[in-house]
Protein backbone atom coordinates (compact mmCIF):
# COMPACT_ATOMS: atom_id res chain seq x y z
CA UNK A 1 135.46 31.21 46.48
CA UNK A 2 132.37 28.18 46.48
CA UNK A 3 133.82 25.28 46.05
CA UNK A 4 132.38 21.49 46.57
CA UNK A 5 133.66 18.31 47.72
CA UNK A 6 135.69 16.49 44.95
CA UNK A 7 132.81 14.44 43.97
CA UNK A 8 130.53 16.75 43.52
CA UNK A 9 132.74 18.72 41.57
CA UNK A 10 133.72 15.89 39.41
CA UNK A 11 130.03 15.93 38.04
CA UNK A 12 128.90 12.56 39.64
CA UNK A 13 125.08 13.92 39.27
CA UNK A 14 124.84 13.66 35.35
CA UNK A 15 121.82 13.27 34.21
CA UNK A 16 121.69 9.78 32.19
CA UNK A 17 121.62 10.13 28.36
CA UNK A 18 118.75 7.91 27.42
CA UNK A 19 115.45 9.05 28.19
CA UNK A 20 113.66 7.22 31.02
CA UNK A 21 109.40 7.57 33.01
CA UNK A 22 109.54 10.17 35.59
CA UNK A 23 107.72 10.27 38.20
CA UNK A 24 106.61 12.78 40.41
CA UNK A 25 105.70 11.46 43.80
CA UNK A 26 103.67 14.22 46.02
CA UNK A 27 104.09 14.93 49.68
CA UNK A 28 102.25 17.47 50.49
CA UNK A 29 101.14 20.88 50.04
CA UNK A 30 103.76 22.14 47.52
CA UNK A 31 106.00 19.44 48.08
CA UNK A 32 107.42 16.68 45.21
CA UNK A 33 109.76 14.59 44.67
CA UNK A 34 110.47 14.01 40.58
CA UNK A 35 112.69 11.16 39.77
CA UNK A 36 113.56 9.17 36.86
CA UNK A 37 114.96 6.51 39.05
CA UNK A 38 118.90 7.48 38.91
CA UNK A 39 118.76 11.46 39.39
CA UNK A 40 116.16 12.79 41.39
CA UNK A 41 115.14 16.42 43.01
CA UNK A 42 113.21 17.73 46.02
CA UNK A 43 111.27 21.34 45.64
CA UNK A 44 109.38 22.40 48.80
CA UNK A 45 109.87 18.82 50.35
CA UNK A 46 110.75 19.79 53.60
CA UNK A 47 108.30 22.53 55.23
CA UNK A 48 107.51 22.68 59.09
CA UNK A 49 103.91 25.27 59.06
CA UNK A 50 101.28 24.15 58.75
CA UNK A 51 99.40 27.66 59.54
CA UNK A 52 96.98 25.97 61.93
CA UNK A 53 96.21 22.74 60.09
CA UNK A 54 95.55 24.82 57.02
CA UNK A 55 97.98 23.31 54.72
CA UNK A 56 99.66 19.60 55.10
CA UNK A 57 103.16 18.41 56.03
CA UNK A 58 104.88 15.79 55.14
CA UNK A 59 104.61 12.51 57.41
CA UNK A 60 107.34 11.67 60.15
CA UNK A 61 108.33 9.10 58.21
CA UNK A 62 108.89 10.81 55.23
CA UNK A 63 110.74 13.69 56.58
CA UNK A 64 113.46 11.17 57.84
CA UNK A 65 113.87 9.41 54.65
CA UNK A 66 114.32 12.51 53.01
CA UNK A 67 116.72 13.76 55.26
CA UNK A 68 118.79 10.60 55.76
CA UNK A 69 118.61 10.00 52.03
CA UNK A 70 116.42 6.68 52.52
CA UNK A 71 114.58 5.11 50.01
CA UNK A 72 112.81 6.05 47.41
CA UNK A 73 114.50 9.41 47.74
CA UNK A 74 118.39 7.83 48.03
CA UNK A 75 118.60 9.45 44.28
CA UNK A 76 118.43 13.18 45.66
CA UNK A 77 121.12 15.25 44.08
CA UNK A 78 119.05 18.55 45.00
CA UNK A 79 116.61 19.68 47.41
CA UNK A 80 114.99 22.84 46.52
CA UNK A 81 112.96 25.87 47.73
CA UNK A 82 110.41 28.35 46.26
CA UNK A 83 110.24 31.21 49.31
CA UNK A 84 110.55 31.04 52.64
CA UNK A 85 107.14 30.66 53.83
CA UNK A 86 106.98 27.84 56.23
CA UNK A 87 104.23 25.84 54.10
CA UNK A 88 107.02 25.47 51.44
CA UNK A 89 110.24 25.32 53.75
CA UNK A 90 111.46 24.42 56.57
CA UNK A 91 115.42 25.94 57.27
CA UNK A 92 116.29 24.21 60.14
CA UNK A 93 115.43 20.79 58.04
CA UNK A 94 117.52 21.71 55.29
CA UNK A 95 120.73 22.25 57.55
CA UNK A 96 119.93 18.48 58.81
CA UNK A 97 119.64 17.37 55.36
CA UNK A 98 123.07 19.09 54.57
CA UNK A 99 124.83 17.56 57.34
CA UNK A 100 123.02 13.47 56.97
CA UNK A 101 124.02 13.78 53.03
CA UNK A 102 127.41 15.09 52.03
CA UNK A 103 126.94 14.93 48.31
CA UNK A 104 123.76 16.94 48.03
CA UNK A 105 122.77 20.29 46.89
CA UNK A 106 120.45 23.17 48.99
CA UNK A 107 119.08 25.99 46.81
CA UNK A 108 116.45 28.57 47.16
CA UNK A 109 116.25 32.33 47.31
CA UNK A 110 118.58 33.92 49.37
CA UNK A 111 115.82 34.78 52.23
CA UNK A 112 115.84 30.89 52.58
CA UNK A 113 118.97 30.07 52.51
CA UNK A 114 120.44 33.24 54.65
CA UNK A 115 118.32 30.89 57.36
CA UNK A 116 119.79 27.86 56.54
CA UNK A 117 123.29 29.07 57.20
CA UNK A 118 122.62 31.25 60.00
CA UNK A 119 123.07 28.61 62.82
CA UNK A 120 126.21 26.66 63.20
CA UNK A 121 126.59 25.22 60.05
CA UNK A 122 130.16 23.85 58.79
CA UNK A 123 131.74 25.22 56.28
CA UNK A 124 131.62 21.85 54.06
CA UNK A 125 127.38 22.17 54.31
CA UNK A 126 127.69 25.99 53.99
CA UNK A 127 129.58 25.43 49.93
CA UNK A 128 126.46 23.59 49.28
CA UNK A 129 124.25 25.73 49.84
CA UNK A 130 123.23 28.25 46.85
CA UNK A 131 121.32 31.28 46.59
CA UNK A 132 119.49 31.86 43.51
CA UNK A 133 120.29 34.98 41.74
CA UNK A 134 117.53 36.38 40.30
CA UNK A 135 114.88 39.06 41.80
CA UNK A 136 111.94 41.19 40.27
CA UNK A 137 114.71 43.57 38.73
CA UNK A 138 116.70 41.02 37.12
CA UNK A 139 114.57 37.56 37.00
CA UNK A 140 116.90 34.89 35.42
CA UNK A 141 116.26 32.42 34.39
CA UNK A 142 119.59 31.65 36.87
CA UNK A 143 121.34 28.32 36.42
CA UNK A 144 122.59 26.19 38.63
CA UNK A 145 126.23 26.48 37.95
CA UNK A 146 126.84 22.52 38.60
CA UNK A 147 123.55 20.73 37.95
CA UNK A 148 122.96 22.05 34.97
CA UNK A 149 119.33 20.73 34.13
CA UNK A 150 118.41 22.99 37.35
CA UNK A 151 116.99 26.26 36.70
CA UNK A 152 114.95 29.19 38.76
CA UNK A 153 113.20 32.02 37.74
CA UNK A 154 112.00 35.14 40.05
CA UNK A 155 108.05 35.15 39.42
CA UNK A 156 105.80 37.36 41.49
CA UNK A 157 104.05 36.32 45.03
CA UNK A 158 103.51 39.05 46.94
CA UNK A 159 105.33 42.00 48.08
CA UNK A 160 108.84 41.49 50.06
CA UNK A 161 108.81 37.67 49.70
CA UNK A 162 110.94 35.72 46.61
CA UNK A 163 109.68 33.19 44.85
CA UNK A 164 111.52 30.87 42.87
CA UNK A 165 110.10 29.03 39.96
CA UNK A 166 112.01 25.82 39.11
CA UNK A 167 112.36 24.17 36.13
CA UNK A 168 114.35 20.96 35.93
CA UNK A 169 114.75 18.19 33.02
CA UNK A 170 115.17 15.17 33.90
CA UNK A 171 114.84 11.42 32.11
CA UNK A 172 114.41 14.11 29.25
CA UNK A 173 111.46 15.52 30.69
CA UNK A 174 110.97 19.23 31.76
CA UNK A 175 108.91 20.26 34.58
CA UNK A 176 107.92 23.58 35.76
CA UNK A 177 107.09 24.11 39.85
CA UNK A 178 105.53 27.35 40.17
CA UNK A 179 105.88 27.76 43.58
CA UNK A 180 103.25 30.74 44.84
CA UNK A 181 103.32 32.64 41.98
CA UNK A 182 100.67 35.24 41.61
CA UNK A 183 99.17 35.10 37.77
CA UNK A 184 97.78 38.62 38.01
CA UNK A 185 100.97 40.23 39.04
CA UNK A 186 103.62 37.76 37.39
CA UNK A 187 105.34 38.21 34.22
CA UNK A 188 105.80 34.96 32.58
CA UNK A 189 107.87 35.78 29.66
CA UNK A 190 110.81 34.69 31.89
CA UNK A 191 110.02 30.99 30.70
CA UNK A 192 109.06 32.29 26.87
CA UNK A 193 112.40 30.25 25.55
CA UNK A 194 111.47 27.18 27.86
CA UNK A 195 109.24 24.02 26.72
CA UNK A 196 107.84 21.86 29.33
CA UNK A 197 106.35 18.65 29.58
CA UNK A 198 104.14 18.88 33.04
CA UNK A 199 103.79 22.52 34.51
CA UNK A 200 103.03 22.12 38.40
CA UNK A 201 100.62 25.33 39.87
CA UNK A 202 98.96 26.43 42.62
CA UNK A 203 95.51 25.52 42.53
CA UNK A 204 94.26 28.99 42.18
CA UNK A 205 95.51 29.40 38.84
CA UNK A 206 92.44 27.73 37.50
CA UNK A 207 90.06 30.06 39.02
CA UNK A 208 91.85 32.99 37.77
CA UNK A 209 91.71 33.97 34.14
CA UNK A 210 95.61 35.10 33.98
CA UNK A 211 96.18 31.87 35.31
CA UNK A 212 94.06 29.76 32.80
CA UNK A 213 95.45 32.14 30.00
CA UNK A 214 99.63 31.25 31.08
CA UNK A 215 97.98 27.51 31.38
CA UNK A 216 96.50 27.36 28.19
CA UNK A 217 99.25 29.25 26.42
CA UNK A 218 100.97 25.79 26.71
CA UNK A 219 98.30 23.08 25.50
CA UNK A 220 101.61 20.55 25.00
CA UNK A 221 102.37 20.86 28.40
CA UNK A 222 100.45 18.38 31.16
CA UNK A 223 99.43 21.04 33.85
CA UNK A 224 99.18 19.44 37.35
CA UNK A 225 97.29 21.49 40.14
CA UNK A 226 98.54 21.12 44.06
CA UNK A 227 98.61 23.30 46.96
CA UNK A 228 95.06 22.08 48.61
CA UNK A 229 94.16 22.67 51.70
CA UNK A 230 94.70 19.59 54.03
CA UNK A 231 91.13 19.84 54.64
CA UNK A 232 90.27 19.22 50.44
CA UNK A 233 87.54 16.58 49.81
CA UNK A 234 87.09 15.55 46.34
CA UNK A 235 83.85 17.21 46.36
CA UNK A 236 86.08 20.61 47.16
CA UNK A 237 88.74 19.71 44.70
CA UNK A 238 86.38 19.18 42.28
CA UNK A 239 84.51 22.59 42.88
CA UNK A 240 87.66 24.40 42.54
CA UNK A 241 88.97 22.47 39.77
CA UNK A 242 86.98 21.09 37.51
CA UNK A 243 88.46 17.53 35.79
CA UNK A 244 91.81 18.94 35.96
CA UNK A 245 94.48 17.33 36.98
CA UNK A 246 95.84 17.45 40.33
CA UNK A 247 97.76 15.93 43.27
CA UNK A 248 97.24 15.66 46.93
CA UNK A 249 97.35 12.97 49.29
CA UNK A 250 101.18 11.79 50.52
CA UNK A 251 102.60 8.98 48.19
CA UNK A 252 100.14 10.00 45.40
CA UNK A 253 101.93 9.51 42.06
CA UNK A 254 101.97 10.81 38.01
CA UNK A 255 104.64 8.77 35.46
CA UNK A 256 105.60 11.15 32.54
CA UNK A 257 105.85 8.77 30.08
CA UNK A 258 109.78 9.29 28.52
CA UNK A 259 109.99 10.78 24.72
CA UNK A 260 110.15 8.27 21.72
């Protein structure tokens, strides 16, 4: 049976009651960190392939903080994964962030964290390490059975890989990362009972009409384009983009303003 150590069990990651600005702080290709300043998440933080310079990773010195729990990321309660592609995680990271930070939470699909556990992991690190139950046949959305404002969703990549859409709320705000999800092969009616405040894609959604269509199917939302290449100018971002909104660039910032 799963358990976790006493204070994590005794809930010490609630998320506070009165609404406070989020911010999502960017790292790099897929990567953010979305905080409201006392509860705070990782998704695709921590990635280690860069696929010949393609895509970017996240700076030295940002890798430590995150792993040693440093600020600004000493609010972490969970670090999270959409697949295992290398550009989005990075096992062998993860373990090290399990072991510098005993009151933190791992979770991605199970080809993630079957890797994370694999080496020589103690048994303390392996309890904290969850495997999101959801796949093509049955795609959620799954809960996280302690942090309940953490959520995934199975959404369509490509063939033999699992992606993981998250959704958290936090500071009252609720965020969807989609990962690598494919528009023209993913069935979005997994989120149909979910309102969000800033929905994170893949850049290619905007030059894809299914992707536009799932975009603009949620005008209150603030959509928020990433996964660049490292080699982006804003004369390329702009081609591929338009005036939408994006982020790229490590340290680059949005504030979700809280709700009245």
């Amino acid at each position: 049976m799963r358990t976790l150590p006493s204070a994590l069990a005794l809930a010490s990651f609630s998320v506070p009651a009165q609404a406070q600005d989020v911010t999502i702080r960017f790292l790099a290709n897929e990567g953010v960190h979305i905080s409201d300043g006392e509860t705070a998440v990782l998704i695709d933080a921590l990635n280690w392939n860069s696929y010949e310079g393609r895509y970017a990773l996240p700076s030295d010195e940002a890798r430590a903080n995150m792993i040693a729990g440093a600020a600004p990321f000493d609010a972490v309660t969970a670090l999270l994964f959409t697949h295992i592609h290398g550009d989005h995680s990075d096992p062998d990271s993860a373990a090290d962030f399990l072991l510098a930070q005993d009151e933190v939470i791992v979770a991605a699909p199970a080809q993630v964290t079957d890797a994370i556990v694999n080496g020589d992991l103690p048994e303390a690190a392996r309890n904290r390490v969850f495997p999101v139950e959801a796949s093509a046949a049955e795609p959620g959305p799954w809960t996280h059975p302690f942090l309940d404002y953490i959520e995934g969703a199975w959404l369509f990549h490509r063939e033999g890989v699992d992606n993981i859409t998250w959704h958290v709320e936090i500071g009252g705000i609720s965020v969807l990362h989609l990962g690598d999800t494919a528009p023209r092969m993913a069935d979005f009616s997994v989120w149909d009972d979910t309102a969000f405040d800033v929905i994170l894609y893949p850049y290619w959604f905007a030059q894809m009409p299914e992707g536009v269509a799932f975009l603009e199917s949620r005008p209150q939302a603030r959509a928020i384009a990433f996964h660049l290449p490292a080699a982006a100018t804003p004369q390329t971002i702009r081609a591929a983009l338009g005036d939408r909104e994006y982020l790229f660039g490590e340290g680059s910032t949005v504030v979700i303003p809280a709700h009245d």
